[in-house]
PDB file of N, CA and C in Angstrom:
ATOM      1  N   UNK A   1      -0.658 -14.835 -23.433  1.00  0.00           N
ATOM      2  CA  UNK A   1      -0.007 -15.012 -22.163  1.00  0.00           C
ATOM      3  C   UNK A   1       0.851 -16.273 -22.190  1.00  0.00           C
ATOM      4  N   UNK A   2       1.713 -15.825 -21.251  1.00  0.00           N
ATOM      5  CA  UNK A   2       2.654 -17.348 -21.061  1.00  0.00           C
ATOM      6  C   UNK A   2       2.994 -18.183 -20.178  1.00  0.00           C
ATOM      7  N   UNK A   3       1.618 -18.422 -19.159  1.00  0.00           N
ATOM      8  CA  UNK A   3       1.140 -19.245 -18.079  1.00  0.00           C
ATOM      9  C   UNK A   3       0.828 -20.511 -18.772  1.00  0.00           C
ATOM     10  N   UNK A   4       1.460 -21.829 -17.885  1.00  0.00           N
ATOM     11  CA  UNK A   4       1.004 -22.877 -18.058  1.00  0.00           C
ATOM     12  C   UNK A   4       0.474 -23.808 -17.088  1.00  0.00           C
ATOM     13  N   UNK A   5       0.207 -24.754 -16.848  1.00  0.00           N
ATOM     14  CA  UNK A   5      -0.729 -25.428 -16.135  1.00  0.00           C
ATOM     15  C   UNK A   5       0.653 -26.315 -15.662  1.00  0.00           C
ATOM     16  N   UNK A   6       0.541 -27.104 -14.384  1.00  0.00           N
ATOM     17  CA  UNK A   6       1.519 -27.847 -13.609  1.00  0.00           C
ATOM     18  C   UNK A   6       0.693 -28.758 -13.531  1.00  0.00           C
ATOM     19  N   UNK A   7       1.184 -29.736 -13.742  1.00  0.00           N
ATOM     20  CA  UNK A   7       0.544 -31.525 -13.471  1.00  0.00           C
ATOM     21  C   UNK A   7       1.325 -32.230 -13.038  1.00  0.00           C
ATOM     22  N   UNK A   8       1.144 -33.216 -11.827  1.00  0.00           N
ATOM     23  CA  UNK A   8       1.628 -34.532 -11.488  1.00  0.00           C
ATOM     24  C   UNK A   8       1.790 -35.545 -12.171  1.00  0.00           C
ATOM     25  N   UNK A   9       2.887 -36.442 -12.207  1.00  0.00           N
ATOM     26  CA  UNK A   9       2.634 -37.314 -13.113  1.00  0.00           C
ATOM     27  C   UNK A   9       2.897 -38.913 -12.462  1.00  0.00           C
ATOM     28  N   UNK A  10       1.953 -39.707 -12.323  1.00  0.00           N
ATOM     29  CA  UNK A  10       2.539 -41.320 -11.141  1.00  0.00           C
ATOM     30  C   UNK A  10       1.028 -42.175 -11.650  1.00  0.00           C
ATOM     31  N   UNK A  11       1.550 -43.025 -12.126  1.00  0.00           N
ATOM     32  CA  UNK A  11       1.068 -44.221 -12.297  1.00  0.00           C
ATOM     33  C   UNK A  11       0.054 -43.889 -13.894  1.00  0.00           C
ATOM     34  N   UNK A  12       1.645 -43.163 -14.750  1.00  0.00           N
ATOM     35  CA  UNK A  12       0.683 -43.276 -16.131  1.00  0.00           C
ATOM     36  C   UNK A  12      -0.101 -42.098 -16.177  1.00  0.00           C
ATOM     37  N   UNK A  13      -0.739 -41.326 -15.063  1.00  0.00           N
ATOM     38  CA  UNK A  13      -1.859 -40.322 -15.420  1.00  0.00           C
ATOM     39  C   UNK A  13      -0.904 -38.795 -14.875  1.00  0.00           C
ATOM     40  N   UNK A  14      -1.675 -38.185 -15.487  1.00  0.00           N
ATOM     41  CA  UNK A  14      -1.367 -36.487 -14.965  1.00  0.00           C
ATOM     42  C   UNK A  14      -2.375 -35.967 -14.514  1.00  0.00           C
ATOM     43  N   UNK A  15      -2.192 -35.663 -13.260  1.00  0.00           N
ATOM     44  CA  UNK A  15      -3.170 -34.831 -12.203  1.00  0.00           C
ATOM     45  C   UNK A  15      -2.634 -33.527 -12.181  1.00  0.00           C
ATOM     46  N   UNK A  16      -4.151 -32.437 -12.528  1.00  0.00           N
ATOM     47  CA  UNK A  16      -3.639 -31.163 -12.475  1.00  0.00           C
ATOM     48  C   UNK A  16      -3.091 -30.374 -10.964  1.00  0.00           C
ATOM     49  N   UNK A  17      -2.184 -29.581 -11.239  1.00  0.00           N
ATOM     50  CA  UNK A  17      -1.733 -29.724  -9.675  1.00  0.00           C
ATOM     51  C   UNK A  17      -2.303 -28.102  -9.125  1.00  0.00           C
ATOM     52  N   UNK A  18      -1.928 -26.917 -10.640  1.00  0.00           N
ATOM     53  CA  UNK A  18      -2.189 -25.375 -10.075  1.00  0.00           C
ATOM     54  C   UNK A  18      -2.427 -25.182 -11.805  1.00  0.00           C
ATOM     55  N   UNK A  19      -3.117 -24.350 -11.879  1.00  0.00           N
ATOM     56  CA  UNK A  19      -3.754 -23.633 -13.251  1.00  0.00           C
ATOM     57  C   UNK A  19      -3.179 -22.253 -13.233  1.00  0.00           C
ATOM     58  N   UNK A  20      -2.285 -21.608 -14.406  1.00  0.00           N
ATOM     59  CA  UNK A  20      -1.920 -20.288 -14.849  1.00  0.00           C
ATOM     60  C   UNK A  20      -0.886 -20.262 -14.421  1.00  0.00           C
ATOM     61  N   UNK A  21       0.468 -20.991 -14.000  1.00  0.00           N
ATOM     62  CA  UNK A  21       1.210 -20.748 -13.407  1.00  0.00           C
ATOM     63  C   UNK A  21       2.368 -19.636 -14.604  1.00  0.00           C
ATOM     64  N   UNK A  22       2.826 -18.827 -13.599  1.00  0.00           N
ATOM     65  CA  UNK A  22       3.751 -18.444 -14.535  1.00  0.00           C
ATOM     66  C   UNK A  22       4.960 -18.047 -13.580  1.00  0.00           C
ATOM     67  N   UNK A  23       5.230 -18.760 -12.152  1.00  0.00           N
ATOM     68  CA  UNK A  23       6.608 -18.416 -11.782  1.00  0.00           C
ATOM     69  C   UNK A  23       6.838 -20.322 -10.953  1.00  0.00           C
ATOM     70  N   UNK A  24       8.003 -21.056 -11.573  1.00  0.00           N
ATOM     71  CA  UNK A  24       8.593 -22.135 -10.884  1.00  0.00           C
ATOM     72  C   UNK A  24      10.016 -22.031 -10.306  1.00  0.00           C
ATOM     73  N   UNK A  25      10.235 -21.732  -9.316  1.00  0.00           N
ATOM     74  CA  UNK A  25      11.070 -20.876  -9.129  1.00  0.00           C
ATOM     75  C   UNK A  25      11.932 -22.731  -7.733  1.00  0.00           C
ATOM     76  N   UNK A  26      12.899 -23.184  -8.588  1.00  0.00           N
ATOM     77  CA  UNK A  26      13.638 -24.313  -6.971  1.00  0.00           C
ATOM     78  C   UNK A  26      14.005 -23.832  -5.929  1.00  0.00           C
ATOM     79  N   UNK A  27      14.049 -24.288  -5.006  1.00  0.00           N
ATOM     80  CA  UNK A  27      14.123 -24.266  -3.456  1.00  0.00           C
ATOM     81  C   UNK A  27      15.619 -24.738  -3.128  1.00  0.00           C
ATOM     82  N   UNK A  28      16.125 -24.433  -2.128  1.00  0.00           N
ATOM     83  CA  UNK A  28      17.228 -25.280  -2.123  1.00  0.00           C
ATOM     84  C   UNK A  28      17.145 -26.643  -1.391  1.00  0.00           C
ATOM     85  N   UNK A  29      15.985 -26.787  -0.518  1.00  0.00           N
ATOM     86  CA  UNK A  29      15.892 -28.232  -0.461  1.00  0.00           C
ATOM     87  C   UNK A  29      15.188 -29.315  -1.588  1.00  0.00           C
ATOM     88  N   UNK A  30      15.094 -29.035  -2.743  1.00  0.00           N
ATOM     89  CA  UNK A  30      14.849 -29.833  -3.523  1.00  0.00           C
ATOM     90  C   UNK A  30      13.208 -29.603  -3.764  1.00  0.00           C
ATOM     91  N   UNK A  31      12.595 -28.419  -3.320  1.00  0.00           N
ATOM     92  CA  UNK A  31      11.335 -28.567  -3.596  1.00  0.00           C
ATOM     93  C   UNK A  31      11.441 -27.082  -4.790  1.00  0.00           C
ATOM     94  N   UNK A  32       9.573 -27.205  -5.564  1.00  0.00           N
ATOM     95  CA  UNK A  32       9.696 -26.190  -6.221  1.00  0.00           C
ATOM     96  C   UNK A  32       8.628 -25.435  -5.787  1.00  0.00           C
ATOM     97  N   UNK A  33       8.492 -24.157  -6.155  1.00  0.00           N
ATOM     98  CA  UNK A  33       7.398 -22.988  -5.667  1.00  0.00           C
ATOM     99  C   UNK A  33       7.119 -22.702  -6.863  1.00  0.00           C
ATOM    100  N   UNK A  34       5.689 -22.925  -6.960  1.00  0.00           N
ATOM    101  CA  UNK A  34       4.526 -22.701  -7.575  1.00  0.00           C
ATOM    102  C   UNK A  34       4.070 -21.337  -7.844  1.00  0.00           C
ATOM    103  N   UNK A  35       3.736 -20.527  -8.100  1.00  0.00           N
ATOM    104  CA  UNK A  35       2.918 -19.265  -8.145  1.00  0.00           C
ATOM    105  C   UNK A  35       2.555 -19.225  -9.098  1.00  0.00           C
ATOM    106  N   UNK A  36       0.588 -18.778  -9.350  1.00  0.00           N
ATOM    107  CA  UNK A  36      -0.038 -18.647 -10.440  1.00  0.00           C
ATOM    108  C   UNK A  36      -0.248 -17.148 -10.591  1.00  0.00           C
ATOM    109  N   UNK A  37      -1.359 -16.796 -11.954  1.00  0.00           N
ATOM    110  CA  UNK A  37      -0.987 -15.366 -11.741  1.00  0.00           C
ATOM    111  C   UNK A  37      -2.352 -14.825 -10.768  1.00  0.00           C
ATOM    112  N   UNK A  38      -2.725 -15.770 -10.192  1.00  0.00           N
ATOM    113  CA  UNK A  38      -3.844 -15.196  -9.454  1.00  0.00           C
ATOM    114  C   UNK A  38      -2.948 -15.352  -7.773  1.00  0.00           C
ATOM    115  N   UNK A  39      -1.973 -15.494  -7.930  1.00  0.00           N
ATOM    116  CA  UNK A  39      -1.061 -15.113  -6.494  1.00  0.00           C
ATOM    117  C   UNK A  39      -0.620 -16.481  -5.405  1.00  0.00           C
ATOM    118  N   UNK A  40      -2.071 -17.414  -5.921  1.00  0.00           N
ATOM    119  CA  UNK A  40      -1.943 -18.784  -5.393  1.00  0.00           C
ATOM    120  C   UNK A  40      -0.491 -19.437  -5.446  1.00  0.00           C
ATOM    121  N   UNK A  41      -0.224 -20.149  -4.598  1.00  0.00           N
ATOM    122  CA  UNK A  41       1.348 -20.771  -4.252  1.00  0.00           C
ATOM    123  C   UNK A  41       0.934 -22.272  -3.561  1.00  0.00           C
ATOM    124  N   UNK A  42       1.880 -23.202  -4.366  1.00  0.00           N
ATOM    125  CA  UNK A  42       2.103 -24.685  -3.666  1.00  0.00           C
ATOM    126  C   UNK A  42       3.297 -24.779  -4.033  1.00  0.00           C
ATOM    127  N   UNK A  43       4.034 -24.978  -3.003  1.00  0.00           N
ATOM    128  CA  UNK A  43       4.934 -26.021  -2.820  1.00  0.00           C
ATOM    129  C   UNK A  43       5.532 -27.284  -2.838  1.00  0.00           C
ATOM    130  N   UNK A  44       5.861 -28.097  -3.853  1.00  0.00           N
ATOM    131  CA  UNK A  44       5.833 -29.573  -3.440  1.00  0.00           C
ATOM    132  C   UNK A  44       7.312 -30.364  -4.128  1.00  0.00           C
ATOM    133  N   UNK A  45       7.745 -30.983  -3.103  1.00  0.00           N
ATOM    134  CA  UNK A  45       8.915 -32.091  -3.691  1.00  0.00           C
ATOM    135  C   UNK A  45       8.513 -32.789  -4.774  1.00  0.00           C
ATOM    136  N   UNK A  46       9.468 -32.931  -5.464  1.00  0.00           N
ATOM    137  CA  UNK A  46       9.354 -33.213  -7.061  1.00  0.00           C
ATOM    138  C   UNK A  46      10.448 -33.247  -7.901  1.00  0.00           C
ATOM    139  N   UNK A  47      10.142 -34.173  -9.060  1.00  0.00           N
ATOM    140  CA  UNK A  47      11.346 -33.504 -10.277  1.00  0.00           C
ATOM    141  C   UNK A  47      11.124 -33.327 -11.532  1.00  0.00           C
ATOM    142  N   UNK A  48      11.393 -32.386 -11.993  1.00  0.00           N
ATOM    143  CA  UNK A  48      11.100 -31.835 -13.302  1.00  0.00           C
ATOM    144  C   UNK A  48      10.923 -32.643 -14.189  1.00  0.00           C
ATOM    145  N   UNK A  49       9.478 -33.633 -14.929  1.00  0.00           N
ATOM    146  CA  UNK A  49      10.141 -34.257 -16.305  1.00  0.00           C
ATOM    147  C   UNK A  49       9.799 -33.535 -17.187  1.00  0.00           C
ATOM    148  N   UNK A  50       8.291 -32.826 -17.336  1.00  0.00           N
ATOM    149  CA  UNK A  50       8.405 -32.238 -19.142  1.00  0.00           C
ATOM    150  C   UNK A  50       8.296 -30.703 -18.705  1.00  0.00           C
ATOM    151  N   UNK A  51       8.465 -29.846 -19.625  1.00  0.00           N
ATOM    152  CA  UNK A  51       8.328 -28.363 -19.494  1.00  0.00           C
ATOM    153  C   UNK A  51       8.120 -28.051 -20.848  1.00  0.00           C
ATOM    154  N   UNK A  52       6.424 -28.573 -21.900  1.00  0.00           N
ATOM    155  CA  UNK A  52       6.152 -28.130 -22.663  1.00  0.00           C
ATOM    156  C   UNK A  52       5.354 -26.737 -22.598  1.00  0.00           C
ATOM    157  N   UNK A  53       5.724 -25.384 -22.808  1.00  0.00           N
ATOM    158  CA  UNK A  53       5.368 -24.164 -23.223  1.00  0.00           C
ATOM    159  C   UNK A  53       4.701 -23.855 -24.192  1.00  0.00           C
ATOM    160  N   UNK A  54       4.903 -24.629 -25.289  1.00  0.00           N
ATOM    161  CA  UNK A  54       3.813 -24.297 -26.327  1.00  0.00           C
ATOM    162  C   UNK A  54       2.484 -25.122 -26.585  1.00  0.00           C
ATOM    163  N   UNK A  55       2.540 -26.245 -25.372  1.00  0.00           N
ATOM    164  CA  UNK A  55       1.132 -26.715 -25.207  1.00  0.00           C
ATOM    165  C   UNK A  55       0.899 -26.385 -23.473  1.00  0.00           C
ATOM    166  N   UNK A  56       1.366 -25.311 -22.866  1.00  0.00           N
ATOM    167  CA  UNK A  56       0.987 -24.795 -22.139  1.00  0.00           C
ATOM    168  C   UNK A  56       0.789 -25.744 -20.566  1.00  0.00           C
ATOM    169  N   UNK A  57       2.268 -26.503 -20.713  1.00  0.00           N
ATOM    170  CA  UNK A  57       1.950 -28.055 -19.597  1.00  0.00           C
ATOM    171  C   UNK A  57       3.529 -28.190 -19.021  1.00  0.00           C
ATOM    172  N   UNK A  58       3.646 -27.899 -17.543  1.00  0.00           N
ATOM    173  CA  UNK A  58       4.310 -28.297 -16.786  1.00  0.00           C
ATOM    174  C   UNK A  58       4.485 -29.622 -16.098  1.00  0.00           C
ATOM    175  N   UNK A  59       5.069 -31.003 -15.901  1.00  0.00           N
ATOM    176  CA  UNK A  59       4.983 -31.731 -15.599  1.00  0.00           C
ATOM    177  C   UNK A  59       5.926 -32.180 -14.540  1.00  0.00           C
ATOM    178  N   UNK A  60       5.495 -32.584 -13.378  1.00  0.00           N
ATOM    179  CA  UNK A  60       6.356 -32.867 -12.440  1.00  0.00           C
ATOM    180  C   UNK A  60       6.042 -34.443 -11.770  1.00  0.00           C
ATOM    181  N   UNK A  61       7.375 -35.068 -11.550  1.00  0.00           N
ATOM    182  CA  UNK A  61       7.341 -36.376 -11.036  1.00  0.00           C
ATOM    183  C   UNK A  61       7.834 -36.551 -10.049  1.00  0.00           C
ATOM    184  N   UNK A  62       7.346 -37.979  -8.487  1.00  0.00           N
ATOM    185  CA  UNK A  62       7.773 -38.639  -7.489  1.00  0.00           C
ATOM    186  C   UNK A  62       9.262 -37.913  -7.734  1.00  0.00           C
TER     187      UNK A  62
END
């Protein structure tokens, strides 16, 4: 499968944010939508720093 995990990233650490995600889909106000494959959805302002896929890790920053 090709779900990865979304983490926060502020003050040095990464907090997991949603597990399995496999749709990040931007907003036009600057936020992104979340959806895992279990249907779960968060929303949150942010900006893209890493989008590693082959270690299965989304990373989003302040």
């Amino acid at each position: 499968m090709c779900e990865a995990n979304a983490y926060w990233f502020a003050n040095g650490e990464e907090d997991l944010i949603l597990e399995s995600v496999d749709v990040v889909e931007p907003q036009p106000d600057g936020r992104f939508l979340l959806v895992n494959i279990f249907g779960q959805q968060k929303t949150l302002k942010a900006k893209l720093k890493l989008m590693n896929l082959v270690d299965h890790k989304i990373i989003f920053e302040p």
